[in-house]
Protein backbone atom coordinates (compact mmCIF):
# COMPACT_ATOMS: atom_id res chain seq x y z
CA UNK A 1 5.78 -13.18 -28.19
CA UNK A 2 6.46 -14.01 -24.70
CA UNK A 3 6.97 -11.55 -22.43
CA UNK A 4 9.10 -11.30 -19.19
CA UNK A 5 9.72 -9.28 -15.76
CA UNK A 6 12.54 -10.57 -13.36
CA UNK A 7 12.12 -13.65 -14.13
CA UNK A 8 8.45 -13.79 -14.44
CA UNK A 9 5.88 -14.12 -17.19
CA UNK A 10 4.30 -10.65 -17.92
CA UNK A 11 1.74 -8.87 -20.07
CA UNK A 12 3.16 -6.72 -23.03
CA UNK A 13 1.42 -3.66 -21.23
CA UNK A 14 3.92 -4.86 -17.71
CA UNK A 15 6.67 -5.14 -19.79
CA UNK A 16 6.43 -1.70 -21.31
CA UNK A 17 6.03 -0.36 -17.86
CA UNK A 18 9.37 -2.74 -16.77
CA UNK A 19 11.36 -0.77 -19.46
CA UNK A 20 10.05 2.61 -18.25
CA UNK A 21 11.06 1.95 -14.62
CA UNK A 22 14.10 0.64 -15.28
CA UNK A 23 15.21 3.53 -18.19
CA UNK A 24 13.81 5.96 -14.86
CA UNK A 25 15.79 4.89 -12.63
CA UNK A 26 13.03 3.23 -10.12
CA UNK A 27 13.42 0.18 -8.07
CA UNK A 28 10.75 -2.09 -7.74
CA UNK A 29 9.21 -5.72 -7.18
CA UNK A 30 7.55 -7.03 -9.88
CA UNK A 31 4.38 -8.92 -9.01
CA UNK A 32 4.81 -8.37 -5.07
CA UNK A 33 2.32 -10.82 -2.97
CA UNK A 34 1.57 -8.74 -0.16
CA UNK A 35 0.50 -11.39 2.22
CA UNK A 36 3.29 -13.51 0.94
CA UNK A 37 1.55 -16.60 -0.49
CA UNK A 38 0.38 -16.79 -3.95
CA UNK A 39 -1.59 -20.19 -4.22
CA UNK A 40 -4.57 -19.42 -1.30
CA UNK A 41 -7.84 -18.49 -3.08
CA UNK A 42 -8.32 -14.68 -2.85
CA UNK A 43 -4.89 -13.66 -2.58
CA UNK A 44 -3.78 -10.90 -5.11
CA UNK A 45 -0.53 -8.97 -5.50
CA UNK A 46 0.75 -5.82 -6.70
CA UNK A 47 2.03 -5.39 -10.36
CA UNK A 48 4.76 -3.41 -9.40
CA UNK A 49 6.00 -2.53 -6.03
CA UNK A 50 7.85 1.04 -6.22
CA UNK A 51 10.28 2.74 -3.88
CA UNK A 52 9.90 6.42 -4.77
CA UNK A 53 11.73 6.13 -1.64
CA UNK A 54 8.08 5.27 -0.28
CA UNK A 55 6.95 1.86 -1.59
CA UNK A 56 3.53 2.52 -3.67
CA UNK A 57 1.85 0.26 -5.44
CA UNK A 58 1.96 0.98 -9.48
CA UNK A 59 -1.27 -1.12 -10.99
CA UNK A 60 -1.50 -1.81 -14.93
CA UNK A 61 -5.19 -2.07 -15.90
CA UNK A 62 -5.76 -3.61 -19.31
CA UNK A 63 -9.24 -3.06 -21.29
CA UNK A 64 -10.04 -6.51 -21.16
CA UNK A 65 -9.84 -6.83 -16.98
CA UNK A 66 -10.75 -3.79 -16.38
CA UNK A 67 -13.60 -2.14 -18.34
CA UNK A 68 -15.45 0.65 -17.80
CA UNK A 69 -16.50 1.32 -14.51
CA UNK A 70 -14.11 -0.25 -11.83
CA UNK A 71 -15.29 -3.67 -10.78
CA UNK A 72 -15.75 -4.48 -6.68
CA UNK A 73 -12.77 -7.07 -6.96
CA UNK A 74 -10.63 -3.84 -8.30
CA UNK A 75 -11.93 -1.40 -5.49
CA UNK A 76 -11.29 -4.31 -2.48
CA UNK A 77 -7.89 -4.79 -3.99
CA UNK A 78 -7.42 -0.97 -3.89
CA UNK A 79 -8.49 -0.15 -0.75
CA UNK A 80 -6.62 -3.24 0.78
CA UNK A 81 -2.97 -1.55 -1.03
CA UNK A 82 -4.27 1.84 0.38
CA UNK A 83 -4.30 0.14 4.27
CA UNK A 84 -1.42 -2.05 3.53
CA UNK A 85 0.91 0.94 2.19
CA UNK A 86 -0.61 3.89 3.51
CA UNK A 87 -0.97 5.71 0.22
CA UNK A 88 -2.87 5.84 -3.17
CA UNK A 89 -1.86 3.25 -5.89
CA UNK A 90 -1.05 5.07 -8.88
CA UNK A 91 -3.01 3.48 -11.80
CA UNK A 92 -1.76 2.98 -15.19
CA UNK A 93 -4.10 2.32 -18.23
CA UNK A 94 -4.03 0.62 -21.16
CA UNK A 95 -4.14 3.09 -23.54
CA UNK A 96 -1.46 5.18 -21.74
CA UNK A 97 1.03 2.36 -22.06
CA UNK A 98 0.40 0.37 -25.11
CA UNK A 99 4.00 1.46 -26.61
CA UNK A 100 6.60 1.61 -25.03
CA UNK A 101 7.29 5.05 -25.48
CA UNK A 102 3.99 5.97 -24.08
CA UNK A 103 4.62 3.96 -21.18
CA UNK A 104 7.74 6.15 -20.69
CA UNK A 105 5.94 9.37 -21.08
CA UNK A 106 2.89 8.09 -18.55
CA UNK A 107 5.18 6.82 -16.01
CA UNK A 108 7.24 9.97 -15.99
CA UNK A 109 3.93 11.99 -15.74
CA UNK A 110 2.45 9.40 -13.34
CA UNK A 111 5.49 8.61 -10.83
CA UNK A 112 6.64 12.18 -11.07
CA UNK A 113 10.28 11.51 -11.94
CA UNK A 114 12.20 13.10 -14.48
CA UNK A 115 15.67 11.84 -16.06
């Protein structure tokens, strides 16, 4: 099954999170290139770009890219979001959003907002 985010191809775990922000209430970008280019080799963006009013950066690590111990790729990329936005990423893993009512429940927990 194919999977989709405003407009955009997504994972099943980004699509579950996709239906929790949007049944919350959140605004976001989906996929947000912070340097505004997507093509130039070491260019990354952010899985979802929240306004909580604040934006933050909301990150879905999957098993497969992201076992175990965090890789140095992962840490760059998360220090670079901490100086680009000015505030911690909030992480979402696998295993906390591999239904879609778990992803719900984690980004309620995570995020902070309540219906």
């Amino acid at each position: 099954m194919a999977y989709e985010v405003e407009g955009s191809s997504a994972t099943k775990l980004e699509y579950f999170v996709s239906l929790a922000l949007d049944k919350l209430g959140i605004s976001y970008i989906f996929h947000y290139a912070p340097y505004g280019q997507r093509q130039l080799r070491g260019e990354f963006y952010i899985d979802f770009l929240c306004f909580l009013p604040r934006p933050t950066a909301v990150e879905v690590y999957g098993e497969h890219w992201h076992e175990g111990a965090m890789k140095p790729y992962d840490r760059w990329r998360i220090n670079e979001i901490r100086v680009l936005l000015g505030n911690e990423p909030i992480i979402l893993y696998e295993d906390e959003v591999n239904t879609k009512e778990k992803a719900l429940e984690t980004c309620r927990l995570k995020i902070g907002v309540a219906l």
